[in-house]
C-alpha atoms as a PDB file:
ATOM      1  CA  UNK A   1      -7.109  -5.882 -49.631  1.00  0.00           C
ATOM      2  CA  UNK A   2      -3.561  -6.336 -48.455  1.00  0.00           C
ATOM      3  CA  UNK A   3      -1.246  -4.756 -51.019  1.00  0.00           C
ATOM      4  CA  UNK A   4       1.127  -7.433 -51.240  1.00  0.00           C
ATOM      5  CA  UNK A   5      -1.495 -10.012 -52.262  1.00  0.00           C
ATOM      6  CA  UNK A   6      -3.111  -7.747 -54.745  1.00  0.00           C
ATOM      7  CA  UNK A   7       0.318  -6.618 -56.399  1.00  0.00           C
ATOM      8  CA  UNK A   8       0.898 -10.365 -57.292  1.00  0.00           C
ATOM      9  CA  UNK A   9      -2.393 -11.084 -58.753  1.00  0.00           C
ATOM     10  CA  UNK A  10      -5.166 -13.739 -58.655  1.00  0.00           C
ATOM     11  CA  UNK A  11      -6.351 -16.471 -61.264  1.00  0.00           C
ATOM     12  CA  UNK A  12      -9.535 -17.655 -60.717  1.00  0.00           C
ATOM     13  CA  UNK A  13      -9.927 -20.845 -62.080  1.00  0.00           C
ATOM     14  CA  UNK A  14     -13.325 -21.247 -61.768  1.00  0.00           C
ATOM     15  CA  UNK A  15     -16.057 -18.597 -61.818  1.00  0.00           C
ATOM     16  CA  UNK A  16     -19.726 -18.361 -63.505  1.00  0.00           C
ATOM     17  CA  UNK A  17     -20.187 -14.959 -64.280  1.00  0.00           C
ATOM     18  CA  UNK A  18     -22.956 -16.336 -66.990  1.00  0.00           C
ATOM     19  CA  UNK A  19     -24.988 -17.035 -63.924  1.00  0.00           C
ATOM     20  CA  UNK A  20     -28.256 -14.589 -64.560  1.00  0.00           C
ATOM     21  CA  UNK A  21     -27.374 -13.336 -60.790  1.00  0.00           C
ATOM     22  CA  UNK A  22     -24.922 -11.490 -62.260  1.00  0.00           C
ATOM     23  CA  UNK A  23     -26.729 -10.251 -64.956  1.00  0.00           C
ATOM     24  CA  UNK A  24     -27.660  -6.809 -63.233  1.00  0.00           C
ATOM     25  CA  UNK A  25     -24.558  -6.148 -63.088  1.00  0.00           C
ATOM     26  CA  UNK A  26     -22.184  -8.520 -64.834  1.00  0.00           C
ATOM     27  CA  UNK A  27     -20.078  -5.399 -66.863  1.00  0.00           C
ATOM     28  CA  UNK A  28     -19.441  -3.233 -63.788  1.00  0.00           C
ATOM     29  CA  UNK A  29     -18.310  -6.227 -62.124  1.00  0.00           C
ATOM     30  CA  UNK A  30     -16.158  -7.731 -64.584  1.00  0.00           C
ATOM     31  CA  UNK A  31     -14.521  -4.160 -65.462  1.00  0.00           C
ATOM     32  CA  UNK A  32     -13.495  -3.609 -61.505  1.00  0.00           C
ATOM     33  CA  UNK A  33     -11.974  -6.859 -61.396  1.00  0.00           C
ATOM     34  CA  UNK A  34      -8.272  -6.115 -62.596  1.00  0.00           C
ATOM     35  CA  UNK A  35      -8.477  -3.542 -59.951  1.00  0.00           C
ATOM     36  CA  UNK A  36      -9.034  -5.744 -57.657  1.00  0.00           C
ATOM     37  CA  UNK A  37      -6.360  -7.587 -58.425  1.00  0.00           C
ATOM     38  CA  UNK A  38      -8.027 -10.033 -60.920  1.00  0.00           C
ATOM     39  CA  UNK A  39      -5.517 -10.802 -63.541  1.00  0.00           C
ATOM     40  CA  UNK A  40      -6.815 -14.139 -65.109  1.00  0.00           C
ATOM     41  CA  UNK A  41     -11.243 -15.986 -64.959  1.00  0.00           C
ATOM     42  CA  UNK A  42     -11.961 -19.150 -66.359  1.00  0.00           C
ATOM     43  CA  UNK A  43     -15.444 -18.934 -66.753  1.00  0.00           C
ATOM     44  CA  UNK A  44     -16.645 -22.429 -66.736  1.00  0.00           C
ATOM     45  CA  UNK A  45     -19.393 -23.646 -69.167  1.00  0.00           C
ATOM     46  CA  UNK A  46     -22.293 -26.036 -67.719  1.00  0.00           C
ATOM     47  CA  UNK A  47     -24.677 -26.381 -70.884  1.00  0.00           C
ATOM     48  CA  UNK A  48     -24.449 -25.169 -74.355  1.00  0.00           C
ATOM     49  CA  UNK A  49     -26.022 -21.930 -72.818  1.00  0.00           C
ATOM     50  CA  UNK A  50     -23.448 -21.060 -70.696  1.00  0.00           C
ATOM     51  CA  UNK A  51     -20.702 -22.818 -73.021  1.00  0.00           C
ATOM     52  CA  UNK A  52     -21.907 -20.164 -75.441  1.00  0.00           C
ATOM     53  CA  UNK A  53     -22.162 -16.775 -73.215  1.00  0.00           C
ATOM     54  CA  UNK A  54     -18.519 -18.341 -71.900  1.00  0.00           C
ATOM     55  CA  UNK A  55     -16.998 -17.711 -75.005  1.00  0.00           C
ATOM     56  CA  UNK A  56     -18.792 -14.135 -75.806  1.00  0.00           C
ATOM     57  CA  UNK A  57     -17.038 -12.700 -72.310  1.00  0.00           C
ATOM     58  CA  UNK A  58     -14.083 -13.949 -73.146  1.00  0.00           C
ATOM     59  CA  UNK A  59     -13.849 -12.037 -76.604  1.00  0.00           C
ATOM     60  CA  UNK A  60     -15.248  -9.098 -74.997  1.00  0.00           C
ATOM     61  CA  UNK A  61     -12.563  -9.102 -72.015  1.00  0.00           C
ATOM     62  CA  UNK A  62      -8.481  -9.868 -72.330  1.00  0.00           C
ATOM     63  CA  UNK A  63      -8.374 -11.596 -68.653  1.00  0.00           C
ATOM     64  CA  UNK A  64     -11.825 -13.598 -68.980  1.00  0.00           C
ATOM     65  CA  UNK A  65     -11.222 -17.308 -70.571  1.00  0.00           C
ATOM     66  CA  UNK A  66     -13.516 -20.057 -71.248  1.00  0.00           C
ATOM     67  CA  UNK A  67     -14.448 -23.783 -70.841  1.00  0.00           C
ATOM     68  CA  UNK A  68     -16.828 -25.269 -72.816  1.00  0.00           C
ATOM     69  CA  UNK A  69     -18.881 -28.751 -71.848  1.00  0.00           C
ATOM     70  CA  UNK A  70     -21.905 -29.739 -69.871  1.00  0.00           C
ATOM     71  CA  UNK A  71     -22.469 -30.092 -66.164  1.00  0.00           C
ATOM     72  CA  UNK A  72     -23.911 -33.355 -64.811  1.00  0.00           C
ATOM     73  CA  UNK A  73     -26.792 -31.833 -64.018  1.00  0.00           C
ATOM     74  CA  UNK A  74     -27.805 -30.930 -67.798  1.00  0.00           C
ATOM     75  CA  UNK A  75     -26.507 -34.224 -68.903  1.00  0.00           C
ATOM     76  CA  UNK A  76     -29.673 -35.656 -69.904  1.00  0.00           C
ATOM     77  CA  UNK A  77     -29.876 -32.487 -72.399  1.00  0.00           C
ATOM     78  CA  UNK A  78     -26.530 -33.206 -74.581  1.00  0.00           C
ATOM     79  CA  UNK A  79     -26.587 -35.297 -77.989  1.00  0.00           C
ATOM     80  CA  UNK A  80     -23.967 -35.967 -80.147  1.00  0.00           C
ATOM     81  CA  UNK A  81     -24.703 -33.181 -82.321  1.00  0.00           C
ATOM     82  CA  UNK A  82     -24.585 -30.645 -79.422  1.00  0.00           C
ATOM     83  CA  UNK A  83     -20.865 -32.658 -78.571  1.00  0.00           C
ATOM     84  CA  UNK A  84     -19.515 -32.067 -82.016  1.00  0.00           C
ATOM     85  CA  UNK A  85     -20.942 -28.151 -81.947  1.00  0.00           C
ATOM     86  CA  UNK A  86     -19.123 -28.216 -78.214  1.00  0.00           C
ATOM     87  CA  UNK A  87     -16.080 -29.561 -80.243  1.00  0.00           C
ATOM     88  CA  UNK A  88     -16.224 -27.123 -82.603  1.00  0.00           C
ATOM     89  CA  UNK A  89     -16.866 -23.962 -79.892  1.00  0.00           C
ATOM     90  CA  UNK A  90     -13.064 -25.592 -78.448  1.00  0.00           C
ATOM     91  CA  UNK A  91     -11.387 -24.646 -81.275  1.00  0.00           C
ATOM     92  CA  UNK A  92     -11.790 -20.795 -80.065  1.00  0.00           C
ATOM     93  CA  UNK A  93      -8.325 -19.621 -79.324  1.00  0.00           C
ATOM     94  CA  UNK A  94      -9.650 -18.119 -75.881  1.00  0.00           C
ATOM     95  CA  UNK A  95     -11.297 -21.571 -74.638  1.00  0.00           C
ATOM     96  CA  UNK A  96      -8.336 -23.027 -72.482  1.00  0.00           C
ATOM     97  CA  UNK A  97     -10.480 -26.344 -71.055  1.00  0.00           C
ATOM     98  CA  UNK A  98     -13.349 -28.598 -71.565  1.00  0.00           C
ATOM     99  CA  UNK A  99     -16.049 -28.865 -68.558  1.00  0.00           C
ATOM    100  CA  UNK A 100     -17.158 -28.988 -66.295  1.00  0.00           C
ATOM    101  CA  UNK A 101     -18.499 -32.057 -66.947  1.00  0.00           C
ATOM    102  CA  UNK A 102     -18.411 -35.277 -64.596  1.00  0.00           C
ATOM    103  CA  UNK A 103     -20.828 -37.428 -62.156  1.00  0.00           C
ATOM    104  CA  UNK A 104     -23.088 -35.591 -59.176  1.00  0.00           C
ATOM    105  CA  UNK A 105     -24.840 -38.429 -57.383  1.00  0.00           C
ATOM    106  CA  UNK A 106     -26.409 -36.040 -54.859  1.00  0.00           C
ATOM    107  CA  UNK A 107     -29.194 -34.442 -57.158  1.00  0.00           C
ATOM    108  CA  UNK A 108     -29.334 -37.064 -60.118  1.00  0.00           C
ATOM    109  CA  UNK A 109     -30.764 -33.974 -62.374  1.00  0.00           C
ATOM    110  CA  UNK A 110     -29.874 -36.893 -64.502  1.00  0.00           C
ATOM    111  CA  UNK A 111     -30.244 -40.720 -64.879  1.00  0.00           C
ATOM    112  CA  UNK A 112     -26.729 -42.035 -63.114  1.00  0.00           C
ATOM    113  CA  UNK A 113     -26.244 -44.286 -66.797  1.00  0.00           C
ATOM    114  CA  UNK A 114     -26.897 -41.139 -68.565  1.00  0.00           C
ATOM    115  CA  UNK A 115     -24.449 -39.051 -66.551  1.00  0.00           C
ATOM    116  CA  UNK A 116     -21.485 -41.816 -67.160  1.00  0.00           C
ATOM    117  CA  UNK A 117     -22.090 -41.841 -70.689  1.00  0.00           C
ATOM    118  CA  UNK A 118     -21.785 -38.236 -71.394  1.00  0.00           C
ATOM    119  CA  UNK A 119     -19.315 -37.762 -68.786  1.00  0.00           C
ATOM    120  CA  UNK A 120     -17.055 -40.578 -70.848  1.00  0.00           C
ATOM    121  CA  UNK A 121     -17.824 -39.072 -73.813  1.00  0.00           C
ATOM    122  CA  UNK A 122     -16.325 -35.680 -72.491  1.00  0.00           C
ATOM    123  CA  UNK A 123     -13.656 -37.173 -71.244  1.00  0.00           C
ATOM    124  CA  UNK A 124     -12.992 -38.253 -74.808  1.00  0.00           C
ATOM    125  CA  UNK A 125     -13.667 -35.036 -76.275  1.00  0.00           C
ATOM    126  CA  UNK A 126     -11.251 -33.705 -74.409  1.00  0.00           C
ATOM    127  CA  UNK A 127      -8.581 -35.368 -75.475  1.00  0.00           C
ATOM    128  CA  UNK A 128      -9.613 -35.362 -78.767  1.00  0.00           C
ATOM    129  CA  UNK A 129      -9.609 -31.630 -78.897  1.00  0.00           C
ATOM    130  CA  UNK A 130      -6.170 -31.464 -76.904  1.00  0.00           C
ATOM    131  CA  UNK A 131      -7.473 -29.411 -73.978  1.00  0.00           C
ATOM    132  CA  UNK A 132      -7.612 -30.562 -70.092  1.00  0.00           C
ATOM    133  CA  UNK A 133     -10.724 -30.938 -68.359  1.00  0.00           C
ATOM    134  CA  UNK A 134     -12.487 -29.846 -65.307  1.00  0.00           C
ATOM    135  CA  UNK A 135     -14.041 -32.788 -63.671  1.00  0.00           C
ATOM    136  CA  UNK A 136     -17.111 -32.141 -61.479  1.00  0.00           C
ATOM    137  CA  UNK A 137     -17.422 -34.765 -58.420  1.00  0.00           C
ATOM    138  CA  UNK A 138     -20.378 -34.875 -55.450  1.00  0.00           C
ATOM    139  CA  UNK A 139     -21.091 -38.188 -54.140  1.00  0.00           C
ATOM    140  CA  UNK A 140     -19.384 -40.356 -56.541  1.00  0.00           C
ATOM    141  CA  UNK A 141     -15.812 -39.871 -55.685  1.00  0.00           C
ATOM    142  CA  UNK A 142     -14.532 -43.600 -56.606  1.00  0.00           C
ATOM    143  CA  UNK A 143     -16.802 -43.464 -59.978  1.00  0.00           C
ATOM    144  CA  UNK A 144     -14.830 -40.215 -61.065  1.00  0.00           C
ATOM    145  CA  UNK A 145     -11.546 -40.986 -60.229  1.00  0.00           C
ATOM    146  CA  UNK A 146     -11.996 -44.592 -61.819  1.00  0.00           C
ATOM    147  CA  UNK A 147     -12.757 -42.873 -65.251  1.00  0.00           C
ATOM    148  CA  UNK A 148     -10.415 -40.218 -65.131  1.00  0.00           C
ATOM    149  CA  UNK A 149      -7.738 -42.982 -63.909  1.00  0.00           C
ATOM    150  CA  UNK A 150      -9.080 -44.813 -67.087  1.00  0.00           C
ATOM    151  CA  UNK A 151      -8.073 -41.832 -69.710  1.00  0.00           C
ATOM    152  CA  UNK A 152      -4.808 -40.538 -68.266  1.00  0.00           C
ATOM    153  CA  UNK A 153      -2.763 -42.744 -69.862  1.00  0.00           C
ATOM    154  CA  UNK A 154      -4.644 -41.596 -73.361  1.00  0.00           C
ATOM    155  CA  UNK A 155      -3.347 -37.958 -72.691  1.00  0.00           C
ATOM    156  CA  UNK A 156      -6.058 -36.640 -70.109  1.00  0.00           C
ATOM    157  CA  UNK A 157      -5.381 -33.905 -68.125  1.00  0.00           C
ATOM    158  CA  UNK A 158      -6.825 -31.734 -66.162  1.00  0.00           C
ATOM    159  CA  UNK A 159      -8.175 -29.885 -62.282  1.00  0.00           C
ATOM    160  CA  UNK A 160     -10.328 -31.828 -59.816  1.00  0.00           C
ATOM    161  CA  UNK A 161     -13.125 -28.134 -59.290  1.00  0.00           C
ATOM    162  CA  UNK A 162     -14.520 -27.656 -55.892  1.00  0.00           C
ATOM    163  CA  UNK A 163     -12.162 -31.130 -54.385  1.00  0.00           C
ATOM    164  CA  UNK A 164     -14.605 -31.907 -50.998  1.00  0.00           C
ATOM    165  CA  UNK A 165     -12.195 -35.647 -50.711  1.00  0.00           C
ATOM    166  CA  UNK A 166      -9.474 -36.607 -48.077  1.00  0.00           C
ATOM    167  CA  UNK A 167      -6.058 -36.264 -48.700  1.00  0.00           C
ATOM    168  CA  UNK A 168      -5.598 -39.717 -49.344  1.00  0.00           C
ATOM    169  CA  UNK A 169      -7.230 -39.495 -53.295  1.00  0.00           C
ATOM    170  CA  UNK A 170      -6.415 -36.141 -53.925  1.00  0.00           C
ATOM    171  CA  UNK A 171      -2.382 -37.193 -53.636  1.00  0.00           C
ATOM    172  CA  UNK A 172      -3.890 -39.999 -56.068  1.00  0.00           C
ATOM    173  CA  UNK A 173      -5.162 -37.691 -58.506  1.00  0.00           C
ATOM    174  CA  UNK A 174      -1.631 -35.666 -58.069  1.00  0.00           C
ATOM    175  CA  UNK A 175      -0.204 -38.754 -59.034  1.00  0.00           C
ATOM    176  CA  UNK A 176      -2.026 -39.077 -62.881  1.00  0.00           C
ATOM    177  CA  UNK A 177      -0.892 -35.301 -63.253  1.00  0.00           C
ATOM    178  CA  UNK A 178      -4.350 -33.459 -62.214  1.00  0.00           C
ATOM    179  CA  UNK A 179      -5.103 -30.394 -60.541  1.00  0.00           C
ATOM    180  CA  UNK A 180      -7.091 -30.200 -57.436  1.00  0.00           C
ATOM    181  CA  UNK A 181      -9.146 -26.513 -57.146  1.00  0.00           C
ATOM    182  CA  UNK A 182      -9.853 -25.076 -53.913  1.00  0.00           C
ATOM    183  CA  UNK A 183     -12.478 -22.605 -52.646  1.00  0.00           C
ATOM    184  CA  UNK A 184     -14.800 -20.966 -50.341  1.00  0.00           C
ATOM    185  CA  UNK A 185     -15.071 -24.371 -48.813  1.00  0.00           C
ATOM    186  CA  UNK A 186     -11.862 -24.616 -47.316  1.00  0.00           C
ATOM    187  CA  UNK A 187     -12.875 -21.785 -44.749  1.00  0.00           C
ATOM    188  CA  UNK A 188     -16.139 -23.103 -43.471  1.00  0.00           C
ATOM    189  CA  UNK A 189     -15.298 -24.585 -40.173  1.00  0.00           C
ATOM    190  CA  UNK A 190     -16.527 -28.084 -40.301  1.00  0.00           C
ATOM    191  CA  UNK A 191     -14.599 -29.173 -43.849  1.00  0.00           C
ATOM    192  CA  UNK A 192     -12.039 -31.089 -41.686  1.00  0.00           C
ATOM    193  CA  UNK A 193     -11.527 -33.774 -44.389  1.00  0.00           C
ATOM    194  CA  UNK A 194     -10.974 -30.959 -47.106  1.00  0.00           C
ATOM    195  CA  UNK A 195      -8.190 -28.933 -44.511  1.00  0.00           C
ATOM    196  CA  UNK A 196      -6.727 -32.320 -44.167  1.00  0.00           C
ATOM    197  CA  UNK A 197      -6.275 -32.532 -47.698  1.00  0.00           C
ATOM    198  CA  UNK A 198      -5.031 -29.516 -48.566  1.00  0.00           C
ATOM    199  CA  UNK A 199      -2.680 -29.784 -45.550  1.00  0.00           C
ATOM    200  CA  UNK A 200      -0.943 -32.975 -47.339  1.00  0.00           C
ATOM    201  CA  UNK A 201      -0.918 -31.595 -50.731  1.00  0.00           C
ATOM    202  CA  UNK A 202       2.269 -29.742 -52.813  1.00  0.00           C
ATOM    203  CA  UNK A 203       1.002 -26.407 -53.071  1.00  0.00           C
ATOM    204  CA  UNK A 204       2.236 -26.753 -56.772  1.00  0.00           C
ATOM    205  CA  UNK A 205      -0.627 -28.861 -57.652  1.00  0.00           C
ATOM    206  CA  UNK A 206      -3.575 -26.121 -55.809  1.00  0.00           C
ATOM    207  CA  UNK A 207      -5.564 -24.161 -58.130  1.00  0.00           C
ATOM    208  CA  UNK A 208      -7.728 -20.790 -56.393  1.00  0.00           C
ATOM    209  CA  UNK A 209     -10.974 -20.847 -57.784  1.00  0.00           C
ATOM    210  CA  UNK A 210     -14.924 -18.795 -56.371  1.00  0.00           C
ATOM    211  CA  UNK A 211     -17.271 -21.278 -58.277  1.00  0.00           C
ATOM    212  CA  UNK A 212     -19.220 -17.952 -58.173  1.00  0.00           C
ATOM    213  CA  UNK A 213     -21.771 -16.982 -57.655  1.00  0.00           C
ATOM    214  CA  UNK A 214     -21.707 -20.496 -55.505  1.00  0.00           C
ATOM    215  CA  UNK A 215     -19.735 -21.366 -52.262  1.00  0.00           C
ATOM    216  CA  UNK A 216     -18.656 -17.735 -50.610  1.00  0.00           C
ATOM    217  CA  UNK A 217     -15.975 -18.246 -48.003  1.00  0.00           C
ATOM    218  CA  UNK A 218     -15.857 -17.056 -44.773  1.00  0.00           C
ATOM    219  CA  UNK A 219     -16.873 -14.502 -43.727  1.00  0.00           C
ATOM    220  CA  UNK A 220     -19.001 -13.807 -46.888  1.00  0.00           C
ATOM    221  CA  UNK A 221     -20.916 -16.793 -46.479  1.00  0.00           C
ATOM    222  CA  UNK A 222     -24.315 -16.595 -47.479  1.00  0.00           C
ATOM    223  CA  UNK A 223     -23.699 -13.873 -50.417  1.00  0.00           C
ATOM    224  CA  UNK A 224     -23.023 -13.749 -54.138  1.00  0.00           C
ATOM    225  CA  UNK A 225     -19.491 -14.589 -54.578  1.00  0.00           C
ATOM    226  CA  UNK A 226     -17.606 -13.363 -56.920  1.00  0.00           C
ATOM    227  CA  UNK A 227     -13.687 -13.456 -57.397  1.00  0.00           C
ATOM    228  CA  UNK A 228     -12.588 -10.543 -54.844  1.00  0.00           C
ATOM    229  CA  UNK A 229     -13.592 -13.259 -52.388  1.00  0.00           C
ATOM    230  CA  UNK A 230     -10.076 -15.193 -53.604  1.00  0.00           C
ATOM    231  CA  UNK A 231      -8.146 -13.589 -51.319  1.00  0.00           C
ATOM    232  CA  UNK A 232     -10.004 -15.305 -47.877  1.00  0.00           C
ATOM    233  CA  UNK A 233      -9.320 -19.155 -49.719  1.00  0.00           C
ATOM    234  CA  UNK A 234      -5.467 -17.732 -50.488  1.00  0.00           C
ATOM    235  CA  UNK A 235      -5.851 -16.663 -46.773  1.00  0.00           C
ATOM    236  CA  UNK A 236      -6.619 -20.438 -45.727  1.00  0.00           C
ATOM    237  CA  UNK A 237      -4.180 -21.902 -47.861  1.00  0.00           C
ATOM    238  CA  UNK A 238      -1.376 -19.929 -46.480  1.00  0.00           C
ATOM    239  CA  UNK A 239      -2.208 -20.703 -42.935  1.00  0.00           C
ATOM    240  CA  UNK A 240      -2.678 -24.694 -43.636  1.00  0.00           C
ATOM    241  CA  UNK A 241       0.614 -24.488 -45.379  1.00  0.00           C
ATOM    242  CA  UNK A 242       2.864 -22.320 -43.540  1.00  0.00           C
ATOM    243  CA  UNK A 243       3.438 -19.986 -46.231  1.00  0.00           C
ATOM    244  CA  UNK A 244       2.452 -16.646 -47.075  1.00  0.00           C
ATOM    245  CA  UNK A 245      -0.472 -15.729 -48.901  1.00  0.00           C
ATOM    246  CA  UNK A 246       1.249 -13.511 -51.503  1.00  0.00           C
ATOM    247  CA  UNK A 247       3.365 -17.035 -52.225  1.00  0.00           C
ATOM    248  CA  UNK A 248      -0.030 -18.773 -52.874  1.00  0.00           C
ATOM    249  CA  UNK A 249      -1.183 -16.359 -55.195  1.00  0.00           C
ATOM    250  CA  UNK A 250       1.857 -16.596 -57.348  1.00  0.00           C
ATOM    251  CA  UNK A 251       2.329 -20.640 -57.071  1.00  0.00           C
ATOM    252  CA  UNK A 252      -1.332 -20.901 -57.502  1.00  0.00           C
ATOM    253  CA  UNK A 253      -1.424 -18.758 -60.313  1.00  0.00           C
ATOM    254  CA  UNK A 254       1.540 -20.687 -62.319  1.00  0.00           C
ATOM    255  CA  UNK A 255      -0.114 -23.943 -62.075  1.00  0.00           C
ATOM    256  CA  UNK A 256      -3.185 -22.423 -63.685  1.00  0.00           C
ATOM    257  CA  UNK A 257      -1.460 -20.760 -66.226  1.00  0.00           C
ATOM    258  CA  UNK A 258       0.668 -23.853 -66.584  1.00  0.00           C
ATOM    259  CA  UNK A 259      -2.396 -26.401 -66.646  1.00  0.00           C
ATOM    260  CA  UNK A 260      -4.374 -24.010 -68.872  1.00  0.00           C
ATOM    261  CA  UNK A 261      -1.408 -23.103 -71.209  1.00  0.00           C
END
């Protein structure tokens, strides 16, 4: 790893390291990171499961954070008892978000008019609770933004994980105040829509993230990601915007800490 980018330090904004692919060797891992350069994981919940086992690595490690919510796909799973025990998990002092929650049109794990409900009712939750939100879009761009457009006057805040949009709506989502995330994705050669709009974004408003185990950049494509990867997407950024990649570690790691408080 090139010193320069490792001295300033990374802050993954995104990462699963609940995922049972990292259960054979989830400690080792997690204890190499700051080595690595790792200074600050959000590990994202995506049921109560994971919400749950979230929370538990982040009392058991100073630089591991956690979300709490429920993905789209487990939608169909959440009640309003399991929202007000999600509520209640927020209160943690180590849980800096709510999500991922949001609308995935691609698989429909769940009924589309069950998604929207529980994604509106998340969207509520997390204003309710005070914290900002990690919003979860595949295949229902205009449906996502339209509800998140609906709440930011109400106080919502929050990142747009895993952005795969053109440039035009991710300026639109910079607009309300949101975050977009960036990662492996933007070094696969054919996202031409995503280099656009990272090209046309203020770097000020780009959050790293792995999604890990998910989405490995190039040239670890194809294997369990996990948050040494960072350093290809900061890579990528640099060379879109004409910057260095130590200076998109340390902008990128302000908004987060900024957005995440």
């Amino acid at each position: 790893m090139n010193d320069d980018i490792h001295s300033e330090g990374y802050f993954d904004s995104h990462a699963h390291y609940d995922d049972r692919r990292f259960d054979a060797d989830r400690d080792a891992l997690l204890g190499a990171l700051p080595d690595a350069g790792i200074i600050k994981i959000v590990n994202a919940g995506a049921d109560m499961r994971s919400s749950r086992f979230g929370v538990s690595l982040a009392e058991r490690y100073d630089y591991v954070y956690a979300s709490v919510g429920v993905h789209p796909h487990s939608a169909k799973e959440l009640t309003e008892a399991k929202l007000a025990e999600l509520k209640e998990l927020s209160a943690h002092p180590k849980v800096v978000a709510w999500g991922e929650t949001g609308l995935d049109f691609h698989y429909d794990h769940s009924p589309r008019d069950v998604q929207r409900h529980w994604f509106t009712r998340q969207l509520e939750a997390a204003i309710d609770v005070g914290l900002p939100v990690i919003i979860h879009s595949r295949e229902a761009a205009k449906e996502c933004y339209d509800a998140a457009a609906a709440y930011t006057g109400k106080g919502l805040r929050g990142v747009i994980h895993c952005y795969s949009g053109g440039a035009e709506m991710a300026l639109d989502y910079v607009k309300m105040g949101f975050y977009i995330g960036i990662g492996g994705v933007v070094t696969f050669p054919n996202a031409r829509q995503l280099l656009a709009a990272v090209r046309a974004l203020p770097v000020e408003r780009i959050l790293l993230e792995t999604d890990c185990p998910y989405l490995s950049p190039s040239p670890r494509r194809g294997d369990r990601n996990d948050s040494r990867n960072l350093r290809f997407v900061a890579e990528k950024i640099a060379e879109l915007k004409g910057i260095t990649p130590p200076e998109v570690v340390k902008i990128t790691r302000t908004n987060a800490e900024a957005l995440f408080s």
